[in-house]
Protein backbone atom coordinates (compact mmCIF):
# COMPACT_ATOMS: atom_id res chain seq x y z
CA UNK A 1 32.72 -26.84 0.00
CA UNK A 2 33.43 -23.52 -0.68
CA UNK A 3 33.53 -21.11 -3.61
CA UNK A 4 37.14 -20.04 -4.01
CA UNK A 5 39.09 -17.98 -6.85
CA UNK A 6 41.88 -20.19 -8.94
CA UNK A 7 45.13 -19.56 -10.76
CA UNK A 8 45.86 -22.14 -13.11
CA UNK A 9 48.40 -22.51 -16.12
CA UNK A 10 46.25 -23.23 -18.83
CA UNK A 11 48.44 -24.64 -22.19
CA UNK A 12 45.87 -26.42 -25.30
CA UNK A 13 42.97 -26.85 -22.62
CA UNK A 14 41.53 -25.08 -19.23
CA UNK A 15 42.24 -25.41 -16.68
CA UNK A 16 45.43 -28.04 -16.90
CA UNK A 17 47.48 -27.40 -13.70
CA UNK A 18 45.93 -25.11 -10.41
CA UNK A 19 49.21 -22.64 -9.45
CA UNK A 20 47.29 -20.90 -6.30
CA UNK A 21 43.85 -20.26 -5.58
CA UNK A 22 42.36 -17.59 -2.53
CA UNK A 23 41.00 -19.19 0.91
CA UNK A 24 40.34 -17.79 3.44
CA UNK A 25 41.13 -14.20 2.18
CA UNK A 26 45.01 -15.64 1.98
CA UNK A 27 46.83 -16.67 -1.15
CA UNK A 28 47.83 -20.65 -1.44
CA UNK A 29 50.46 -21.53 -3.66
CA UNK A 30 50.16 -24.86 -5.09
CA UNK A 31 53.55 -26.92 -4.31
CA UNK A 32 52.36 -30.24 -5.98
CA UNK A 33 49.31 -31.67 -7.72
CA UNK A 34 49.05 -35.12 -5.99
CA UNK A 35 46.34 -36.26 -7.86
CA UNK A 36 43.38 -35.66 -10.41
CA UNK A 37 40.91 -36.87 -12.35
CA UNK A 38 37.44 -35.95 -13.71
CA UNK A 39 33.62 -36.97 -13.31
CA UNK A 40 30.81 -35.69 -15.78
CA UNK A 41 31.34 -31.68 -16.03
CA UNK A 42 33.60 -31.81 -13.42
CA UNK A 43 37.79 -31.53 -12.96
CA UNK A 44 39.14 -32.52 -9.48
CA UNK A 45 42.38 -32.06 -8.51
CA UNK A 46 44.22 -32.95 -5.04
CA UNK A 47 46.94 -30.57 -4.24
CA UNK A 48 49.69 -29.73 -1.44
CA UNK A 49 50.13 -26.11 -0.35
CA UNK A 50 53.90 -24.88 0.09
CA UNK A 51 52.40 -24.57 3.89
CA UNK A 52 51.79 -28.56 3.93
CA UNK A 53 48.63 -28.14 3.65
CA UNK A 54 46.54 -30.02 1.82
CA UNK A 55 42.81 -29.08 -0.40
CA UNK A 56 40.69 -30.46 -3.34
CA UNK A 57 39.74 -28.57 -6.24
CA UNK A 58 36.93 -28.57 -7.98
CA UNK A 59 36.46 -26.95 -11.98
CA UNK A 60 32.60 -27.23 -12.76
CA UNK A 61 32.79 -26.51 -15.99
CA UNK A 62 29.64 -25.39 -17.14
CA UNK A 63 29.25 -23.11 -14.36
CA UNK A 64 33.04 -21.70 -14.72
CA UNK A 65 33.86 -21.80 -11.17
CA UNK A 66 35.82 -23.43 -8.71
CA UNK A 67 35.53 -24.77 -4.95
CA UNK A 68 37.64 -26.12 -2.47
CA UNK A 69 37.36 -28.41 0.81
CA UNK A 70 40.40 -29.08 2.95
CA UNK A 71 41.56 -32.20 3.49
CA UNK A 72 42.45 -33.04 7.13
């Protein structure tokens, strides 16, 4: 898991919908939210990179920050 910086569209809540997040020092635009759901303090979401690859997000919310882990 590591700590990564998100850009999400955020309408009546935050965050609804990731749009790219940093890893690795590059920029990953999100192509698709597959998936996502939420535990206690916590919003998850699975997403495809427009390079086909493929990571989950993680909001913790009372912290305000994100991490990722890449799916293989």
């Amino acid at each position: 898991m590591i700590s990564v910086q998100v850009t999400c569209y955020s309408g009546r809540t935050y965050p609804e919908r990731p749009q790219s997040f940093t890893w690795e020092g590059q920029t990953q635009r999100v192509e698709k939210v597959e998936k996502e759901w939420r535990e206690p303090g916590r919003k998850h979401f699975m997403v495809c990179t427009e390079k086909d690859r493929r990571f989950e997000l993680c909001y913790y919310e009372e912290a305000g920050r994100w991490s990722a882990v890449e799916l293989v």
